[in-house]
Protein backbone atom coordinates (compact mmCIF):
# COMPACT_ATOMS: atom_id res chain seq x y z
CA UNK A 1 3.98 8.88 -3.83
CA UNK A 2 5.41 5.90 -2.31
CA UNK A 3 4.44 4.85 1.42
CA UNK A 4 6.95 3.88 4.00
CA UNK A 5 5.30 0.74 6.14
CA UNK A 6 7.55 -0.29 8.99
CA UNK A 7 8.24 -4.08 8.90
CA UNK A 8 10.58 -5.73 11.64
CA UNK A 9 12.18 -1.92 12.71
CA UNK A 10 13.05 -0.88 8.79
CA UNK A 11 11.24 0.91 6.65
CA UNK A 12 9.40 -0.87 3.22
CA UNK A 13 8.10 1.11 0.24
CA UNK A 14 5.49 0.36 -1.20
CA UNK A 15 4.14 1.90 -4.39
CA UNK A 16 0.40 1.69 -5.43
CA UNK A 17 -0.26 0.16 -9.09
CA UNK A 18 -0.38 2.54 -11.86
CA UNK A 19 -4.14 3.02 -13.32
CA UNK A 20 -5.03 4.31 -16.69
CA UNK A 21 -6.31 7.29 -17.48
CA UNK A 22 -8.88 8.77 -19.29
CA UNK A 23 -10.04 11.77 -20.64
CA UNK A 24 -13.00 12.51 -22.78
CA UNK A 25 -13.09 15.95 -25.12
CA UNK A 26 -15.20 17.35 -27.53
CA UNK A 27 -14.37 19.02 -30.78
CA UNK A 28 -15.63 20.20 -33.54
CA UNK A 29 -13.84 18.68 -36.84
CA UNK A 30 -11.93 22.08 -37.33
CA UNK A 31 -10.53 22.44 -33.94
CA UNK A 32 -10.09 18.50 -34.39
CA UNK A 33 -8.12 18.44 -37.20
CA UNK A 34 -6.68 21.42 -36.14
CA UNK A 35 -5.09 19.53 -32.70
CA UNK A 36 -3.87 16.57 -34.71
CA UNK A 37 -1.84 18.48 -36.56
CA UNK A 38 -0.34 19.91 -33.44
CA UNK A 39 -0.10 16.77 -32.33
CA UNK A 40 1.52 15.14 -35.53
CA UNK A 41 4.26 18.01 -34.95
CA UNK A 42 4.96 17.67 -31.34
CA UNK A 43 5.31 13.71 -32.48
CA UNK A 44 7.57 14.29 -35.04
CA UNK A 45 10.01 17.18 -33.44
CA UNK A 46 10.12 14.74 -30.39
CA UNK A 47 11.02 11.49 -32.42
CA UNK A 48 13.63 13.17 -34.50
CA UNK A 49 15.07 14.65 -31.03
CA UNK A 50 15.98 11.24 -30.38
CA UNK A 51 15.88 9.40 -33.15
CA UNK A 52 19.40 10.20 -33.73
CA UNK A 53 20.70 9.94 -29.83
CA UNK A 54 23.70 7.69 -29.30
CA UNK A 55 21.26 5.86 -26.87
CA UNK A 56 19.65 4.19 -29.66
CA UNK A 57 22.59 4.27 -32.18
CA UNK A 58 22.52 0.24 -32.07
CA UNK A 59 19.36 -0.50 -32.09
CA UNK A 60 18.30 -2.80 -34.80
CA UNK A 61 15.80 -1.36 -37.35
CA UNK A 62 12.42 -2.28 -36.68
CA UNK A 63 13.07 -1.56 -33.15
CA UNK A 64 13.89 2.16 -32.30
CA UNK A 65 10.91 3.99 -32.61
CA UNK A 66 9.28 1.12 -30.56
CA UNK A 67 12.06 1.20 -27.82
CA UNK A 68 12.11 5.50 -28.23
CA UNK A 69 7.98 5.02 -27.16
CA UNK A 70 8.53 2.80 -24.02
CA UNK A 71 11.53 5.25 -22.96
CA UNK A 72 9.43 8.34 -23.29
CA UNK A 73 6.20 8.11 -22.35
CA UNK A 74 5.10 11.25 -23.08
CA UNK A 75 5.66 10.97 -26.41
CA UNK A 76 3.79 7.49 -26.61
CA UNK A 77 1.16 9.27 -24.54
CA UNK A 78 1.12 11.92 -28.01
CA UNK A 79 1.44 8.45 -30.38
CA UNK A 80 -1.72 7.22 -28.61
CA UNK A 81 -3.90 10.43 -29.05
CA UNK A 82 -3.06 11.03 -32.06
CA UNK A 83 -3.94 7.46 -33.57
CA UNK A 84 -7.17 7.76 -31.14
CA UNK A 85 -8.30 11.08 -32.73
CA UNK A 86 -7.69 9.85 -36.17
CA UNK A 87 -9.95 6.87 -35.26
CA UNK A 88 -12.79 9.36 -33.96
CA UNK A 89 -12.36 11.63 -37.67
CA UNK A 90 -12.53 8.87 -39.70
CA UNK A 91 -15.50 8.05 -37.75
CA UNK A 92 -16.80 10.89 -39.00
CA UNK A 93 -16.21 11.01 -42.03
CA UNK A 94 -13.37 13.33 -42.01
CA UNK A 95 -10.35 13.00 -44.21
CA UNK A 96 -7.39 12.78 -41.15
């Protein structure tokens, strides 16, 4: 939450720098491949939800699904777990 320091009479805010963060699970490859496709779904019910919004009617091809990520985070938040867990699979020798 921001913080109000008072400089000269008026109030400044200040926000603190955003930090990553991570998190550290452990699966077994069912329940594994199980979440990614969970995750796969949630990716692709959220991109088509606005892959079609007038918001990104003009944007030029090549662009929107990048743009769509840094507008909704939480679906570049899925993007990034996703790819990560298919890293760990193949890993593993699992077909993902």
């Amino acid at each position: 939450m921001p913080a109000c320091e008072r400089v000269g009479g008026s109030c400044a805010l200040t926000v603190a720098p955003m930090t990553h963060v991570s998190i550290q699970i452990s699966l077994d490859p069912a329940q594994a491949e199980a979440y990614l496709r969970w995750l796969t779904s949630q990716y692709e019910q959220l991109m088509a939800a606005c892959w079609y919004d007038d918001r990104y009617r003009y944007t030029p091809t090549g662009f929107r699904a990048p743009k769509i990520l840094a507008d909704h985070p939480h679906i570049a938040g899925i993007n990034r777990t996703a790819r990560e867990l298919v890293k760990q699979l193949r890993q593993q020798g699992v077909r993902a």
